[in-house]
Protein backbone atom coordinates (compact mmCIF):
# COMPACT_ATOMS: atom_id res chain seq x y z
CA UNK A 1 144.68 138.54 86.72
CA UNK A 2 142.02 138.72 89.14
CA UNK A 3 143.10 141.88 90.38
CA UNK A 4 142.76 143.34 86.80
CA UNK A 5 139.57 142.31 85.92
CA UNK A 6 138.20 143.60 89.28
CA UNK A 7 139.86 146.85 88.67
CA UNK A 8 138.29 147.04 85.27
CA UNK A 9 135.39 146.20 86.27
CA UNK A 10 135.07 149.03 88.82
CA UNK A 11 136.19 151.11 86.11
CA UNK A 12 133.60 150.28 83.93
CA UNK A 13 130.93 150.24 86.30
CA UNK A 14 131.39 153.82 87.66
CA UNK A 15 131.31 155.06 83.65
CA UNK A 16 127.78 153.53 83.42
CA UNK A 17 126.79 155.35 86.42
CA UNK A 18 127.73 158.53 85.11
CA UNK A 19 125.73 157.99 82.07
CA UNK A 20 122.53 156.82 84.52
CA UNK A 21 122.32 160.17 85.67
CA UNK A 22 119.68 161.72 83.42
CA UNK A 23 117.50 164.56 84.76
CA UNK A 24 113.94 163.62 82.68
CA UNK A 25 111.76 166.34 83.73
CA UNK A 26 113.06 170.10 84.85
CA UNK A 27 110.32 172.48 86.35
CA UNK A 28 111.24 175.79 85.89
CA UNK A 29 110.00 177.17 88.86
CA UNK A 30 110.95 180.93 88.73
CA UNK A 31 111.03 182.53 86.10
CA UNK A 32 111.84 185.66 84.70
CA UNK A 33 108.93 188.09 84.35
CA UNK A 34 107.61 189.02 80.70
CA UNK A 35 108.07 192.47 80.67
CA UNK A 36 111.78 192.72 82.46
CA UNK A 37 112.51 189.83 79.72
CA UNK A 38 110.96 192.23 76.71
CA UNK A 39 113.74 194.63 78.01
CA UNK A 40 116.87 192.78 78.18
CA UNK A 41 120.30 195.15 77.46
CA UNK A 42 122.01 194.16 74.46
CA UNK A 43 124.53 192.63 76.96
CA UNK A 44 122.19 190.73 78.92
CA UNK A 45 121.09 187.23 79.19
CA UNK A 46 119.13 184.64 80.36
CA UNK A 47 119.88 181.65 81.61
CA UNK A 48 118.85 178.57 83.92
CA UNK A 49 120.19 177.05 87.56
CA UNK A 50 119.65 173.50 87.84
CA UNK A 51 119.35 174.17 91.57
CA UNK A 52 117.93 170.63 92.75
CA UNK A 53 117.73 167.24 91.89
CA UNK A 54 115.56 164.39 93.46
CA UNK A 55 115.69 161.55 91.44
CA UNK A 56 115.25 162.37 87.66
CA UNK A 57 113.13 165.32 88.57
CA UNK A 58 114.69 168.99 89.05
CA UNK A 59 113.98 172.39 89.33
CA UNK A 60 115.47 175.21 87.83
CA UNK A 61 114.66 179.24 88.19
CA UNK A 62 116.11 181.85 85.41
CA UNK A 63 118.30 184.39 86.32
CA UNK A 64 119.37 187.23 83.87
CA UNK A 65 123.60 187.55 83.64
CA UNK A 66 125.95 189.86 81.61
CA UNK A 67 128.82 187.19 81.70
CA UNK A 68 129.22 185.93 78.43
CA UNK A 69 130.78 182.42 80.26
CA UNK A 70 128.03 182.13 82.58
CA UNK A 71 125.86 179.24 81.30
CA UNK A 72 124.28 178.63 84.43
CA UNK A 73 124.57 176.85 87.05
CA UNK A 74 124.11 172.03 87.36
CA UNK A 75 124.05 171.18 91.42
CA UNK A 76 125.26 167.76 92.25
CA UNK A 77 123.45 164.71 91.55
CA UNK A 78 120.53 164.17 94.02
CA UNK A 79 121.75 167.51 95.71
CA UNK A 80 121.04 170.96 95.67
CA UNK A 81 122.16 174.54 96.01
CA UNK A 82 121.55 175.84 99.50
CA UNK A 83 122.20 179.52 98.56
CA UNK A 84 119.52 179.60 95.91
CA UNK A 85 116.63 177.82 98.28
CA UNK A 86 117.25 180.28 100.64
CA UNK A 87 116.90 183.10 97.76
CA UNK A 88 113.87 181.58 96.83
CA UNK A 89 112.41 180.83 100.45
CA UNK A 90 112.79 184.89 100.99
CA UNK A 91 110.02 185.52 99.08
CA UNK A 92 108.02 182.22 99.24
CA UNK A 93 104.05 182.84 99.48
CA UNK A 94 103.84 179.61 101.47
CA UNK A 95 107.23 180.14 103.78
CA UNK A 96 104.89 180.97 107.00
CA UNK A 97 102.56 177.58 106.27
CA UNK A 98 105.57 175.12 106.51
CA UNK A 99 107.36 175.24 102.91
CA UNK A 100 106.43 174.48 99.56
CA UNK A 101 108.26 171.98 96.94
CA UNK A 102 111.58 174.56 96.46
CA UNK A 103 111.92 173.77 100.01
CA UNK A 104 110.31 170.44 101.09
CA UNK A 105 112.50 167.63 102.66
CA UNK A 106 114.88 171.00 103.43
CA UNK A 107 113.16 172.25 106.88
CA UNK A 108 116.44 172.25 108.48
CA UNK A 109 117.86 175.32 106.42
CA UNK A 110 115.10 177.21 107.74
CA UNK A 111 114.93 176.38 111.79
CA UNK A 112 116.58 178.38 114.12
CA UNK A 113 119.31 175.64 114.42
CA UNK A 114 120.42 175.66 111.00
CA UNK A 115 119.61 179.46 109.87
């Protein structure tokens, strides 16, 4: 019986953790410019990457797509997408100053070590 209720328990316990995780505030970081969004094809798209979490902040960039199933992109709780920081830290005003927020707490992906 003990058994049970301790499996149960764990049960329960790791469905109210999945319903903790609530992103509360999503900066859009990127976006996509005004005019290139004015001239979207009929079979274009825009939509958002949830491309890191910290907490119940994230940040998200737009991205234009022609797949009709492409909804964007959700990265792990409390994780983040390494491909699109490094997209984004291309082109980064403040990449030669030491970072910015896209990229803060992420040095590593950017030494020589881990480039």
């Amino acid at each position: 019986m003990r058994r049970e209720l301790m499996r149960r328990l764990k049960r329960l316990e790791s469905r109210f953790q999945e319903m903790n995780r609530c992103v509360v505030l999503v900066w859009i970081t990127h976006r996509v410019e005004a005019a290139r969004r004015e001239a979207l094809a009929d079979n274009e798209r825009i939509v958002r990457d949830l491309y890191r979490e910290v907490g119940q902040c994230g940040s998200a960039r737009e991205r234009i797509t022609t797949d009709p199933a492409d909804e964007g992109r959700e990265c792990p709780p409390e994780g983040y997408f390494e491909d699109v920081i490094r997209e984004l830290h291309e082109n980064c005003e403040r990449r030669d100053r030491g970072g910015c927020r896209d990229c803060h707490g992420l040095e590593h992906l950017f030494s020589p070590a881990g480039s």
